[in-house]
PDB file of N, CA and C in Angstrom:
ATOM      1  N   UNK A   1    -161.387 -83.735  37.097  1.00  0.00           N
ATOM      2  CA  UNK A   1    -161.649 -82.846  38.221  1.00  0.00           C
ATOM      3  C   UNK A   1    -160.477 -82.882  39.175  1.00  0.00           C
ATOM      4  N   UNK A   2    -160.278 -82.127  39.963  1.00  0.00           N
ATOM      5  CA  UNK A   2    -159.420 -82.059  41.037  1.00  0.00           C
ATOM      6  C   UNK A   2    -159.786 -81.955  42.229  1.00  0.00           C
ATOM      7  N   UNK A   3    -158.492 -81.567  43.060  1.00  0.00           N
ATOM      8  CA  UNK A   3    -158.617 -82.004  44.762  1.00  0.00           C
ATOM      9  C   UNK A   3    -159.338 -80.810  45.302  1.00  0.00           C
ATOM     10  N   UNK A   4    -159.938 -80.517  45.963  1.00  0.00           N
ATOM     11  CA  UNK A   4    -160.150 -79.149  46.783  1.00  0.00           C
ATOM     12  C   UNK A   4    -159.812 -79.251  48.066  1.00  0.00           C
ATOM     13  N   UNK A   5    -158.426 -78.772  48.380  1.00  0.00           N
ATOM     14  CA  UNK A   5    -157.099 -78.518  49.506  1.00  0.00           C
ATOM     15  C   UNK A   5    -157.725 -77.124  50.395  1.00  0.00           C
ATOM     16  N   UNK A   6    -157.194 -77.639  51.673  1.00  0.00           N
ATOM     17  CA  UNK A   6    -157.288 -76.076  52.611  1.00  0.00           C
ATOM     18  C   UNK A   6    -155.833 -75.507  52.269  1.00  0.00           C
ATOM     19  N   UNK A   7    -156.190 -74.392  51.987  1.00  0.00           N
ATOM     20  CA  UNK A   7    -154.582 -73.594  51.705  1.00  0.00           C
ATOM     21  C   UNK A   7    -154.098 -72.877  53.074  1.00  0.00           C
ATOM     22  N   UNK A   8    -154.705 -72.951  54.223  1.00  0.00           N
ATOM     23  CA  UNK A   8    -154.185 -72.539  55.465  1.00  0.00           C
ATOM     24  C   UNK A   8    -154.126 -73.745  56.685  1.00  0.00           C
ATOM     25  N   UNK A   9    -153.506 -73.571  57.651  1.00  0.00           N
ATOM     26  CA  UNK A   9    -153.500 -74.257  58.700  1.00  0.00           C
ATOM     27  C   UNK A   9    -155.104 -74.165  59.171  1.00  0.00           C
ATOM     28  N   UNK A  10    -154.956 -73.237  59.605  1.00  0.00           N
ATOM     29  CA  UNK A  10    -156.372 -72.390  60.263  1.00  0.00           C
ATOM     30  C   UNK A  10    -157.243 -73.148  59.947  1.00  0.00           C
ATOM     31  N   UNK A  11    -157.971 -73.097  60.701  1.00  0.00           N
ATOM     32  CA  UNK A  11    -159.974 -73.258  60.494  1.00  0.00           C
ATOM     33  C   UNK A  11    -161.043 -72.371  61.364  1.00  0.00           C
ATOM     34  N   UNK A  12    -162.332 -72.416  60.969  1.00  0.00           N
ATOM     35  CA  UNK A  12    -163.116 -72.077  61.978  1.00  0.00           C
ATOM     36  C   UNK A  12    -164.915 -72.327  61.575  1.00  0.00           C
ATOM     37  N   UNK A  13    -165.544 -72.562  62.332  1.00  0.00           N
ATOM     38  CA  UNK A  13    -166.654 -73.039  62.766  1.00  0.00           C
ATOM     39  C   UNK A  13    -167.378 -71.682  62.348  1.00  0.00           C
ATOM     40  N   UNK A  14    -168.548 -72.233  62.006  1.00  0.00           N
ATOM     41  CA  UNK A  14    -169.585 -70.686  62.130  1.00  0.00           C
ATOM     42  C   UNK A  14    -170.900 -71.538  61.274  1.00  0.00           C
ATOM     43  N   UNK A  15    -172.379 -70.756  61.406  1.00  0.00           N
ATOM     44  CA  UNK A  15    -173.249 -71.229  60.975  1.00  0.00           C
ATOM     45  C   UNK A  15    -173.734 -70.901  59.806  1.00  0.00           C
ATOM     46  N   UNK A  16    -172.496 -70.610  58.632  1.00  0.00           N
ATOM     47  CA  UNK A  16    -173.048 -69.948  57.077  1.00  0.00           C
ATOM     48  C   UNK A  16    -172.909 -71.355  56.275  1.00  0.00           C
ATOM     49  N   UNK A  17    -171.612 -72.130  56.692  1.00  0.00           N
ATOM     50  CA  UNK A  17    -171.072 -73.080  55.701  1.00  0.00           C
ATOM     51  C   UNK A  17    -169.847 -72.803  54.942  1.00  0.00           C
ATOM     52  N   UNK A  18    -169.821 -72.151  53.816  1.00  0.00           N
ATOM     53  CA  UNK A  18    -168.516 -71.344  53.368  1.00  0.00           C
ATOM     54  C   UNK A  18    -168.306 -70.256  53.048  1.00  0.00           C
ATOM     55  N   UNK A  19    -167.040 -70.382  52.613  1.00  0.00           N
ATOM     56  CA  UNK A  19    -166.495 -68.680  52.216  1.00  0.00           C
ATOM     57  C   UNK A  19    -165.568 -68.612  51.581  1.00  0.00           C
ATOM     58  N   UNK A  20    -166.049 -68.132  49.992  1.00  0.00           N
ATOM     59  CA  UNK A  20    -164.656 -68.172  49.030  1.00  0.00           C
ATOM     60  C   UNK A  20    -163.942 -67.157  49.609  1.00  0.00           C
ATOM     61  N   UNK A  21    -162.783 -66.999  49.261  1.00  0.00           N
ATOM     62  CA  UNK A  21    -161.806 -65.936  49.702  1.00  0.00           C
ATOM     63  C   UNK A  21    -160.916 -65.799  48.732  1.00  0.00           C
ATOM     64  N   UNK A  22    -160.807 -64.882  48.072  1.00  0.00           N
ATOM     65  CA  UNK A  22    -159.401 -64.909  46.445  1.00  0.00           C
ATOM     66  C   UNK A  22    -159.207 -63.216  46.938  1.00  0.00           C
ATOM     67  N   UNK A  23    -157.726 -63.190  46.546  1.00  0.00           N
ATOM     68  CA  UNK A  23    -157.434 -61.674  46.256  1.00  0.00           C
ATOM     69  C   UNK A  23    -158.321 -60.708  45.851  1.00  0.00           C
ATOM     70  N   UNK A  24    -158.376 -59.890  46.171  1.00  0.00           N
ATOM     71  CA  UNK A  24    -158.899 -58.372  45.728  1.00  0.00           C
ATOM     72  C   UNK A  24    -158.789 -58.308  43.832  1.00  0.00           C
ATOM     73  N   UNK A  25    -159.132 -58.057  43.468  1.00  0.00           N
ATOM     74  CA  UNK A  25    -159.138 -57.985  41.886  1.00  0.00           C
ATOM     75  C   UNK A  25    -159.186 -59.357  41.055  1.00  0.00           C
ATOM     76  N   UNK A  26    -159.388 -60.849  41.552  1.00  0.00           N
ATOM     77  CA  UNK A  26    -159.657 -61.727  40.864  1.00  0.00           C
ATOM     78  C   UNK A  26    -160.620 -62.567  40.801  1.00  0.00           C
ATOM     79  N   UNK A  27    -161.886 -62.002  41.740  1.00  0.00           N
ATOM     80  CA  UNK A  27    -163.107 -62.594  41.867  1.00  0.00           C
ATOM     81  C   UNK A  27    -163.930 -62.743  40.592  1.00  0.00           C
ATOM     82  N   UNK A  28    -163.406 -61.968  39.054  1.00  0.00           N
ATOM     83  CA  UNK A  28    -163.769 -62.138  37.425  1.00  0.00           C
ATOM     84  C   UNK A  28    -163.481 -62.852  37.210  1.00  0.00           C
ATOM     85  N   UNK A  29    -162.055 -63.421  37.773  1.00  0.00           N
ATOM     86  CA  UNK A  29    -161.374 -63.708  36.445  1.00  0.00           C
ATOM     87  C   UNK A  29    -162.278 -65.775  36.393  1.00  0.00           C
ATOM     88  N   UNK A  30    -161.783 -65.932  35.428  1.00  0.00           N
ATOM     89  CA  UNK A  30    -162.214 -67.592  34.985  1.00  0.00           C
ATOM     90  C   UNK A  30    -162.546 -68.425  35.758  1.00  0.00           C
ATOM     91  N   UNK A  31    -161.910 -68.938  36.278  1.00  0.00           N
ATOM     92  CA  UNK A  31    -161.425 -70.073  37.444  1.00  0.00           C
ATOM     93  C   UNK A  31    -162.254 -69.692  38.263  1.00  0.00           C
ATOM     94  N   UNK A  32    -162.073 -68.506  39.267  1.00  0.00           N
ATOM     95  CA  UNK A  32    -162.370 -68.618  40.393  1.00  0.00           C
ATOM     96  C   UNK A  32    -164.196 -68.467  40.089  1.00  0.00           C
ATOM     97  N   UNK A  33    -164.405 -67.499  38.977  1.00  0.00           N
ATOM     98  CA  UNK A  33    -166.076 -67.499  38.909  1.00  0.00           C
ATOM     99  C   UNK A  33    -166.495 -68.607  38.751  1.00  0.00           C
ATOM    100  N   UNK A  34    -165.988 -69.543  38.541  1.00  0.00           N
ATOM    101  CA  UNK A  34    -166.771 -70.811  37.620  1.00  0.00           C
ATOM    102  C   UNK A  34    -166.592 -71.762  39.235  1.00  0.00           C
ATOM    103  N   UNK A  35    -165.526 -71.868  39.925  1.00  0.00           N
ATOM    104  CA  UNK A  35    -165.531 -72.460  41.334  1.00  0.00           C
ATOM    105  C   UNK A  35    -166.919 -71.781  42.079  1.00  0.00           C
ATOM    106  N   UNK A  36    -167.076 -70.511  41.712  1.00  0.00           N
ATOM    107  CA  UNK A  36    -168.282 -69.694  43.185  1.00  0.00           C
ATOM    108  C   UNK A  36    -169.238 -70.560  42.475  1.00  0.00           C
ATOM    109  N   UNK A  37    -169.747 -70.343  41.128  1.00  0.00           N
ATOM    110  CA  UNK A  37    -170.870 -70.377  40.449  1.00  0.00           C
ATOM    111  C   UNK A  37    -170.870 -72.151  41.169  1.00  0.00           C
ATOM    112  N   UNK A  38    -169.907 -73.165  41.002  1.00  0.00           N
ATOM    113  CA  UNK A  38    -170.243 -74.395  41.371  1.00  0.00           C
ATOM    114  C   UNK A  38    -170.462 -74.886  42.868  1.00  0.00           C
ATOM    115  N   UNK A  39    -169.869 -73.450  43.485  1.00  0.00           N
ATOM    116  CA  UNK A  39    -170.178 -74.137  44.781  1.00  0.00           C
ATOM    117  C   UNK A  39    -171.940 -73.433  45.723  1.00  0.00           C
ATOM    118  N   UNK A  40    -172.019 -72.400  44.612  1.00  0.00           N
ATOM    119  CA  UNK A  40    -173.662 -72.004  44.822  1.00  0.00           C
ATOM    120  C   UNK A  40    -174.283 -72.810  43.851  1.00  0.00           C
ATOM    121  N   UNK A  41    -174.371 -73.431  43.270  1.00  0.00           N
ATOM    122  CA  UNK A  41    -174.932 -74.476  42.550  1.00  0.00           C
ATOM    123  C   UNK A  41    -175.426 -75.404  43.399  1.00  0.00           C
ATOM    124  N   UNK A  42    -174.475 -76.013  43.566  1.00  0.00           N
ATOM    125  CA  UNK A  42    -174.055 -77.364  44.656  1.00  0.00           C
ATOM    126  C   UNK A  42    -175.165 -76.709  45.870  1.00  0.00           C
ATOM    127  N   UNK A  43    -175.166 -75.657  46.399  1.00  0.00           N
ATOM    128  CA  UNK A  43    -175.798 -75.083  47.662  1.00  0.00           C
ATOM    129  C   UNK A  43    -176.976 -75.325  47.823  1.00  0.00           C
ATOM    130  N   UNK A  44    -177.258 -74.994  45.822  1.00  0.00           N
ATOM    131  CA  UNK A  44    -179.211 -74.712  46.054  1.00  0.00           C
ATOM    132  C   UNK A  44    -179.211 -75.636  45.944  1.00  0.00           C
ATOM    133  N   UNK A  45    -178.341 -76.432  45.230  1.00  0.00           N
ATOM    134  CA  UNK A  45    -179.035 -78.020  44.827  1.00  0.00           C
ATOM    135  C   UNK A  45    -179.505 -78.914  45.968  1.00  0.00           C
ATOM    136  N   UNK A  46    -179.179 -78.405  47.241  1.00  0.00           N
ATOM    137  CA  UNK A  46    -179.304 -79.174  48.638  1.00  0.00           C
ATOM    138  C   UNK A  46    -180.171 -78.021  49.171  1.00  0.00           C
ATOM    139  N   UNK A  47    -181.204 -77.280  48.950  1.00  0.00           N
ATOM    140  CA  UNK A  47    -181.952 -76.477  49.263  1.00  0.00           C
ATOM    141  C   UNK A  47    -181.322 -75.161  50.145  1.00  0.00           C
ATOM    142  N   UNK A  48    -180.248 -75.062  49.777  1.00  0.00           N
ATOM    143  CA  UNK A  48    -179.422 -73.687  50.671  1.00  0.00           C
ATOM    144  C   UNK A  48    -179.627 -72.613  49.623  1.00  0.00           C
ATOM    145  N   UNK A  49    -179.874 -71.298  50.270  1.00  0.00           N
ATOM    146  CA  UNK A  49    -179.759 -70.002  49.859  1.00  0.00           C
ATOM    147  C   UNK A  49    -178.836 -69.288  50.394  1.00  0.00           C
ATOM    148  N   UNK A  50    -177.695 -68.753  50.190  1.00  0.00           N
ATOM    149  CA  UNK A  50    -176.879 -67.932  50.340  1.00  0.00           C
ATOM    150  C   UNK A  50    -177.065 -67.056  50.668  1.00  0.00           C
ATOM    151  N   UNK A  51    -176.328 -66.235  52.101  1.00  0.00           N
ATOM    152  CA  UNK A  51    -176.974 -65.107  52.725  1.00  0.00           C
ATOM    153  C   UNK A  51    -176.640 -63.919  51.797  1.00  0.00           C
ATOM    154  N   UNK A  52    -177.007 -62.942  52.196  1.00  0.00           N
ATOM    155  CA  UNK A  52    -176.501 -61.631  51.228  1.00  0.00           C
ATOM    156  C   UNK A  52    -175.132 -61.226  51.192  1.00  0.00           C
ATOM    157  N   UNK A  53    -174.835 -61.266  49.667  1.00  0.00           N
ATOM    158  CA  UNK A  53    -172.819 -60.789  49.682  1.00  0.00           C
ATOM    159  C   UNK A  53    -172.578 -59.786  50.457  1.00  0.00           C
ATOM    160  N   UNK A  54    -171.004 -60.162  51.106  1.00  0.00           N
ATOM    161  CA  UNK A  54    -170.535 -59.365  51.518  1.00  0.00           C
ATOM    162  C   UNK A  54    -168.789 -59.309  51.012  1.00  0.00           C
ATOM    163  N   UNK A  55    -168.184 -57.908  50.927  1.00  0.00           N
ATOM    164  CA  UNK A  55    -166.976 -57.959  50.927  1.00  0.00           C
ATOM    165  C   UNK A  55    -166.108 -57.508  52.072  1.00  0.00           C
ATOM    166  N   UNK A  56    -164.954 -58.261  52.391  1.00  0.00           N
ATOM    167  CA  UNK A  56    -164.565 -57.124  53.664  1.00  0.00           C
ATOM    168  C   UNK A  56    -162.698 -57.320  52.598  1.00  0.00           C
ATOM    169  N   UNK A  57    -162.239 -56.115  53.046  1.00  0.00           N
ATOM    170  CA  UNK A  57    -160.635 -56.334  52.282  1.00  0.00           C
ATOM    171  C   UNK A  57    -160.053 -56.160  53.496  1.00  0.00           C
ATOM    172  N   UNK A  58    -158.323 -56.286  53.158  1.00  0.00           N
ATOM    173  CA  UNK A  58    -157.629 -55.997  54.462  1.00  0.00           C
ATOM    174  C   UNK A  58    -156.491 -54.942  53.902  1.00  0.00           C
TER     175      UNK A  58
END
Protein backbone atom coordinates (compact mmCIF):
# COMPACT_ATOMS: atom_id res chain seq x y z
CA UNK A 1 0.00 0.00 0.00
CA UNK A 2 1.07 3.51 -0.15
CA UNK A 3 1.25 7.03 1.32
CA UNK A 4 -1.83 9.23 0.82
CA UNK A 5 0.02 12.91 0.39
CA UNK A 6 -1.86 16.38 0.18
CA UNK A 7 -0.88 17.48 -3.31
CA UNK A 8 -1.58 21.24 -2.40
CA UNK A 9 -0.46 23.65 0.21
CA UNK A 10 -4.05 24.62 0.81
CA UNK A 11 -6.58 23.19 3.12
CA UNK A 12 -10.01 23.74 4.31
CA UNK A 13 -12.50 22.79 6.95
CA UNK A 14 -16.14 22.02 6.11
CA UNK A 15 -18.73 19.49 7.52
CA UNK A 16 -18.80 16.68 4.53
CA UNK A 17 -15.27 15.09 5.36
CA UNK A 18 -13.83 14.64 1.79
CA UNK A 19 -13.49 15.34 -1.65
CA UNK A 20 -11.86 13.46 -4.41
CA UNK A 21 -10.81 15.88 -6.98
CA UNK A 22 -8.99 14.33 -10.41
CA UNK A 23 -9.12 16.04 -13.79
CA UNK A 24 -12.08 16.24 -15.91
CA UNK A 25 -12.03 12.99 -18.01
CA UNK A 26 -10.28 10.58 -15.47
CA UNK A 27 -12.77 9.87 -12.84
CA UNK A 28 -13.03 5.98 -15.11
CA UNK A 29 -10.07 5.44 -15.44
CA UNK A 30 -8.46 2.49 -12.88
CA UNK A 31 -6.74 4.00 -10.12
CA UNK A 32 -8.68 6.71 -9.35
CA UNK A 33 -12.18 4.49 -9.34
CA UNK A 34 -10.77 1.94 -7.18
CA UNK A 35 -9.29 4.99 -4.63
CA UNK A 36 -13.31 6.57 -4.61
CA UNK A 37 -14.74 3.03 -4.35
CA UNK A 38 -12.13 2.61 -1.13
CA UNK A 39 -12.63 5.65 0.34
CA UNK A 40 -16.69 5.18 0.25
CA UNK A 41 -16.10 1.88 1.53
CA UNK A 42 -14.05 2.97 4.38
CA UNK A 43 -17.11 5.74 4.90
CA UNK A 44 -19.94 3.25 5.28
CA UNK A 45 -17.83 1.07 7.09
CA UNK A 46 -17.88 3.83 9.97
CA UNK A 47 -21.62 4.37 9.38
CA UNK A 48 -21.23 7.51 6.89
CA UNK A 49 -23.44 8.01 3.85
CA UNK A 50 -22.25 10.21 1.30
CA UNK A 51 -24.17 13.24 0.39
CA UNK A 52 -25.51 13.38 -3.18
CA UNK A 53 -22.74 13.69 -6.16
CA UNK A 54 -21.86 16.61 -7.30
CA UNK A 55 -19.62 17.91 -10.18
CA UNK A 56 -18.41 21.44 -10.48
CA UNK A 57 -15.43 21.97 -13.45
CA UNK A 58 -13.40 25.06 -13.91
Amino acid sequence: AGRLERPLPQSTTNSYGYFLVCPEGTEERAKVAAFRAWVLSEAERDGHRPPAEAAVSA
